[in-house]
PDB file of N, CA and C in Angstrom:
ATOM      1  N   UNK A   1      85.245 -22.611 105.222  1.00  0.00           N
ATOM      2  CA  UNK A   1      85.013 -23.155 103.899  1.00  0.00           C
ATOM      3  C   UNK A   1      83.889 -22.426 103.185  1.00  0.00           C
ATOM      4  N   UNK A   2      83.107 -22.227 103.802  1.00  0.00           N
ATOM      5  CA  UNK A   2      81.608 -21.456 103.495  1.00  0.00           C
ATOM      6  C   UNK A   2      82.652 -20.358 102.584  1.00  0.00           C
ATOM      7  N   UNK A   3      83.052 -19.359 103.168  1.00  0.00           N
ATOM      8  CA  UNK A   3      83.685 -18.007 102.866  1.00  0.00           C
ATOM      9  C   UNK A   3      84.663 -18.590 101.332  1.00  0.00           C
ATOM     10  N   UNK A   4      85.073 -19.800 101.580  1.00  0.00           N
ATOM     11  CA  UNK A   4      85.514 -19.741  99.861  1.00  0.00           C
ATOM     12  C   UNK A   4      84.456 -20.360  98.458  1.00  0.00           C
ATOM     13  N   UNK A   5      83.580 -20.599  99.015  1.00  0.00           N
ATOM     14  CA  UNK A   5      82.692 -21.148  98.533  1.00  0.00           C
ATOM     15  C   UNK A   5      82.269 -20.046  97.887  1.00  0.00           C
ATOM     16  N   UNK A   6      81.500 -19.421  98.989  1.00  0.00           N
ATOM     17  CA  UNK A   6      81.447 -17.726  98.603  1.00  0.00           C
ATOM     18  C   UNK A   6      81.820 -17.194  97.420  1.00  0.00           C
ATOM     19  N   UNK A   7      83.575 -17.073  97.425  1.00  0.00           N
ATOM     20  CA  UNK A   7      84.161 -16.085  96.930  1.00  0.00           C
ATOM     21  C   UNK A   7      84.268 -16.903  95.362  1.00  0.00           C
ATOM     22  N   UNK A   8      84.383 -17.993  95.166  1.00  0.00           N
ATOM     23  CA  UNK A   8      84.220 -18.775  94.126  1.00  0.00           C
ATOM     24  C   UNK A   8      83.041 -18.451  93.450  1.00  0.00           C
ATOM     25  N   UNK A   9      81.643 -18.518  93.786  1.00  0.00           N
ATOM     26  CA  UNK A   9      80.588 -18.074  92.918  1.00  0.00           C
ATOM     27  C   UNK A   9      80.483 -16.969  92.691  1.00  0.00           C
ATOM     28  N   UNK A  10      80.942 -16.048  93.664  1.00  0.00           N
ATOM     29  CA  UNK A  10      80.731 -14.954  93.489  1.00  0.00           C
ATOM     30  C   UNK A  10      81.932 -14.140  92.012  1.00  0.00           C
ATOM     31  N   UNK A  11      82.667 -14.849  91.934  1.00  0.00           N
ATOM     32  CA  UNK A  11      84.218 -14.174  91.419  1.00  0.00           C
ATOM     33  C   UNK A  11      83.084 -14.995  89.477  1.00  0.00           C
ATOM     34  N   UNK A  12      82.745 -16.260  89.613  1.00  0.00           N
ATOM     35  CA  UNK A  12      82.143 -17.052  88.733  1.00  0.00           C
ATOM     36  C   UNK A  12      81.016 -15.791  88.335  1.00  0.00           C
ATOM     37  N   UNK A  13      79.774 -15.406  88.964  1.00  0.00           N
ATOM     38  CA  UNK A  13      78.663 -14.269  88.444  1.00  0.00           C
ATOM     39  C   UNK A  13      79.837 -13.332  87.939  1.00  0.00           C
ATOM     40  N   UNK A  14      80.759 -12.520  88.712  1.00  0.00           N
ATOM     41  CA  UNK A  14      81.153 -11.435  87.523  1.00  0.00           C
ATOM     42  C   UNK A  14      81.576 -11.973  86.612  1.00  0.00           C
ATOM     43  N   UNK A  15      82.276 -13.181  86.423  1.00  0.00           N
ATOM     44  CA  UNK A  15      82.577 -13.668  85.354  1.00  0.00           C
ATOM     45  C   UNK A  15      81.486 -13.571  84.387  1.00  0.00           C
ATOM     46  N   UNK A  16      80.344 -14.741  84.044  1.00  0.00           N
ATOM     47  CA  UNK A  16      79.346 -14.301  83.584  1.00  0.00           C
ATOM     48  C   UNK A  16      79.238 -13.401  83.025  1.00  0.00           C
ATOM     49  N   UNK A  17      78.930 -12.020  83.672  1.00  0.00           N
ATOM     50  CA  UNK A  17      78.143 -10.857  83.615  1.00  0.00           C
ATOM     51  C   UNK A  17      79.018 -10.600  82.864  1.00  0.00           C
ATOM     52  N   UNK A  18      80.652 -10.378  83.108  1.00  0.00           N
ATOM     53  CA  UNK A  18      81.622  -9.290  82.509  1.00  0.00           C
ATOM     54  C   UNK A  18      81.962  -9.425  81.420  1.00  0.00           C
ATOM     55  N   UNK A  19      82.213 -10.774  80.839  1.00  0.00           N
ATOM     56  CA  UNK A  19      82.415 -11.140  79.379  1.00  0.00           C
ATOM     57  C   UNK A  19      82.038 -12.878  78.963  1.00  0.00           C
ATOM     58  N   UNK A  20      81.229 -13.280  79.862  1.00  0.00           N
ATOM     59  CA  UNK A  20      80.552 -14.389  79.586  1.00  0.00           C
ATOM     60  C   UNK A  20      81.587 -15.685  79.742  1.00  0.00           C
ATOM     61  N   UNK A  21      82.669 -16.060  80.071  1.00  0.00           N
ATOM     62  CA  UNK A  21      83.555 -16.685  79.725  1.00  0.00           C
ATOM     63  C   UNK A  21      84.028 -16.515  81.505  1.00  0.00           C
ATOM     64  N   UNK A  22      83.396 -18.420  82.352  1.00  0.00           N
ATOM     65  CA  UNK A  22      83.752 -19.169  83.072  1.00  0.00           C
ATOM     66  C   UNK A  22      84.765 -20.067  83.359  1.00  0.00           C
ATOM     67  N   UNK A  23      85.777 -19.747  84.381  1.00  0.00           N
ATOM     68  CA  UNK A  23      87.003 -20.763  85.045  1.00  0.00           C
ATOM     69  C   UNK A  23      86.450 -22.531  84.978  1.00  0.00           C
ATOM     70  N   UNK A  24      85.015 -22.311  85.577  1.00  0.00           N
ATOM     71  CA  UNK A  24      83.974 -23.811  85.722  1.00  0.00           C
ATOM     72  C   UNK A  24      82.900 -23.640  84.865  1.00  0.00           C
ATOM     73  N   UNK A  25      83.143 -24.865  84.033  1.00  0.00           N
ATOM     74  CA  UNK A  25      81.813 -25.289  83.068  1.00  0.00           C
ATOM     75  C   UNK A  25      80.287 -24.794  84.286  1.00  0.00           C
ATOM     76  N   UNK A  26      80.786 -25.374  85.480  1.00  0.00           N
ATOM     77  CA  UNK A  26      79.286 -25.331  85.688  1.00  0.00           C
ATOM     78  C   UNK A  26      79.247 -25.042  87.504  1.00  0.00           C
ATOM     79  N   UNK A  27      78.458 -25.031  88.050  1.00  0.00           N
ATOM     80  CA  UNK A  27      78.764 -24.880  89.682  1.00  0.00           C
ATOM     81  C   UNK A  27      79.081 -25.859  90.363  1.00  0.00           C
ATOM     82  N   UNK A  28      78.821 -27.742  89.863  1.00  0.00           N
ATOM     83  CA  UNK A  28      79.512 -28.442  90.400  1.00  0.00           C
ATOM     84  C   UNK A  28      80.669 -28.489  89.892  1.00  0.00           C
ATOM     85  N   UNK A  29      81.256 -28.291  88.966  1.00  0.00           N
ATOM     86  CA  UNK A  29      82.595 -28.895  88.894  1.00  0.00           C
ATOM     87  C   UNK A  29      83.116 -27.529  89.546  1.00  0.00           C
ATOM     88  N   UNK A  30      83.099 -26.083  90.030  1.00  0.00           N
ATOM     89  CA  UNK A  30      83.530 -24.846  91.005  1.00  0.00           C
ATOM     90  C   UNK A  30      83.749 -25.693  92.295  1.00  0.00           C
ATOM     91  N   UNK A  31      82.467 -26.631  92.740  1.00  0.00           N
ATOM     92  CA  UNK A  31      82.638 -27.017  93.934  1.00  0.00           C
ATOM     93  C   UNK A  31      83.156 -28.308  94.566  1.00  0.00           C
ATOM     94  N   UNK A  32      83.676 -29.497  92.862  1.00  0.00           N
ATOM     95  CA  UNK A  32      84.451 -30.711  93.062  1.00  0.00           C
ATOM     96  C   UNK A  32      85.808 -29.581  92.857  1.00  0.00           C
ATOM     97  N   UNK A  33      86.022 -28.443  92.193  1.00  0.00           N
ATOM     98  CA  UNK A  33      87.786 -27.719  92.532  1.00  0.00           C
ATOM     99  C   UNK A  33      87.621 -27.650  93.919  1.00  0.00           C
ATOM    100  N   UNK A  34      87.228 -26.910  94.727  1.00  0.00           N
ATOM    101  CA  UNK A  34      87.099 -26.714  96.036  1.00  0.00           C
ATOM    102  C   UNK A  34      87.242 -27.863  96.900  1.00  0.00           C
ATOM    103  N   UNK A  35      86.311 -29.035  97.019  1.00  0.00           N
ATOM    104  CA  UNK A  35      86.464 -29.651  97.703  1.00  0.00           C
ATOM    105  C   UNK A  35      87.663 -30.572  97.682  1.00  0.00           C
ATOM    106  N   UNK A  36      88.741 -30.730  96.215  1.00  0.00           N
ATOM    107  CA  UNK A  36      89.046 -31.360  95.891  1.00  0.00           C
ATOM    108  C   UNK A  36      90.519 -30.445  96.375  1.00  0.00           C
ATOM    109  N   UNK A  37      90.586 -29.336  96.081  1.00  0.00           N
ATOM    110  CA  UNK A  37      91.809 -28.683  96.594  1.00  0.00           C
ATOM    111  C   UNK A  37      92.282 -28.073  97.323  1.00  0.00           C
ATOM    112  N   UNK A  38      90.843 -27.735  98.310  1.00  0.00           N
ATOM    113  CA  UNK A  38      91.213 -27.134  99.965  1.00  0.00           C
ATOM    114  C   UNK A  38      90.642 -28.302 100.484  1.00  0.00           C
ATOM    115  N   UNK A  39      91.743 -28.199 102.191  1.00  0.00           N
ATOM    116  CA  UNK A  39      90.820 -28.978 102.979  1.00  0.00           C
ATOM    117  C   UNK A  39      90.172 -27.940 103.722  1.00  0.00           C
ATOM    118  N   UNK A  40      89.769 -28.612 105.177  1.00  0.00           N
ATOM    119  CA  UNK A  40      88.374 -27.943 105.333  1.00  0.00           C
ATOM    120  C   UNK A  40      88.625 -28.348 107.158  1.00  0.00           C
ATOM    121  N   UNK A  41      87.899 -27.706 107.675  1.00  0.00           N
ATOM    122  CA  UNK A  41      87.784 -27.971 109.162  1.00  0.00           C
ATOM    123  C   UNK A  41      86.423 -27.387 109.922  1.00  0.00           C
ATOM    124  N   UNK A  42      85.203 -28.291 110.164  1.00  0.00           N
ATOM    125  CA  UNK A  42      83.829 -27.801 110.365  1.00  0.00           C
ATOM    126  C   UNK A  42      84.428 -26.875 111.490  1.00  0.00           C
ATOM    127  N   UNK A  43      84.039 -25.374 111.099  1.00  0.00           N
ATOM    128  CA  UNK A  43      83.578 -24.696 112.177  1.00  0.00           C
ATOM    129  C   UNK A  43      83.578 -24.377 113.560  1.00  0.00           C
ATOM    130  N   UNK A  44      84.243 -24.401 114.535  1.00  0.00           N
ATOM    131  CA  UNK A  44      84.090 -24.372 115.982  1.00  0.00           C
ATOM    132  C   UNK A  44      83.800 -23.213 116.775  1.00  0.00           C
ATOM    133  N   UNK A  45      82.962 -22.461 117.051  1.00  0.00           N
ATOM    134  CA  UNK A  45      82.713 -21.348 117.612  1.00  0.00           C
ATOM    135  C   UNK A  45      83.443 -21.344 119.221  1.00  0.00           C
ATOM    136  N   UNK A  46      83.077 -22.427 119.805  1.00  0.00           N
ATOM    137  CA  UNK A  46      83.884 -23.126 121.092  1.00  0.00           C
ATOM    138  C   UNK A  46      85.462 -23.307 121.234  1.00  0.00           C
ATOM    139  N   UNK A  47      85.916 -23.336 120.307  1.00  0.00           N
ATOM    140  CA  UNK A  47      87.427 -23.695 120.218  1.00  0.00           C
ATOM    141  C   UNK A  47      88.045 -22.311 120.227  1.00  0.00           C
ATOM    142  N   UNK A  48      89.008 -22.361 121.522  1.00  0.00           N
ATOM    143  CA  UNK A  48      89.643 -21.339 121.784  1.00  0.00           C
ATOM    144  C   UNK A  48      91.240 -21.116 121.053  1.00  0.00           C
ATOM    145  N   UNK A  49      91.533 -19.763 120.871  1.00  0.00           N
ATOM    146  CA  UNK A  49      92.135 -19.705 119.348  1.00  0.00           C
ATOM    147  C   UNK A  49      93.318 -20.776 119.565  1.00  0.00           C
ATOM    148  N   UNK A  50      94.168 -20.718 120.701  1.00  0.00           N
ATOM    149  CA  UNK A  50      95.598 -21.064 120.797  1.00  0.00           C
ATOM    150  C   UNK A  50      95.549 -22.801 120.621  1.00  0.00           C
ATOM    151  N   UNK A  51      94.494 -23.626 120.592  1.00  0.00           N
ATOM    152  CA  UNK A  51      94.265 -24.516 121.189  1.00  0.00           C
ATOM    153  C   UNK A  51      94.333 -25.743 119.501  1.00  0.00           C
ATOM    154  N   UNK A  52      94.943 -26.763 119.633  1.00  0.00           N
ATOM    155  CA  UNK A  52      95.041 -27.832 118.932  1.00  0.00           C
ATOM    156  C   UNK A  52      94.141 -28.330 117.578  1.00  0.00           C
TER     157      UNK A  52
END
């Protein structure tokens, strides 16, 4: 989730920069799209790939 989080602000600054004109009014409503339209699964460094 981190990694789309990421790619969301990041894609948002060139926006900005490139012609001023944002997908999201603002960085929460970037991150109520996100939470609201991916799900999500914390992380497991332990969890082996094939596994449930």
């Amino acid at each position: 989730m981190a990694m789309g989080k990421a790619a969301y602000y990041y894609e948002r600054q060139f926006q900005i920069v490139t012609n001023g004109k944002t997908e999201f009014k603002t960085l929460n409503d970037m991150l109520f799209h996100i939470w609201s339209n991916y799900s999500y699964e914390i992380y497991n460094p332990y969890k082996m790939w094939g596994e449930p």
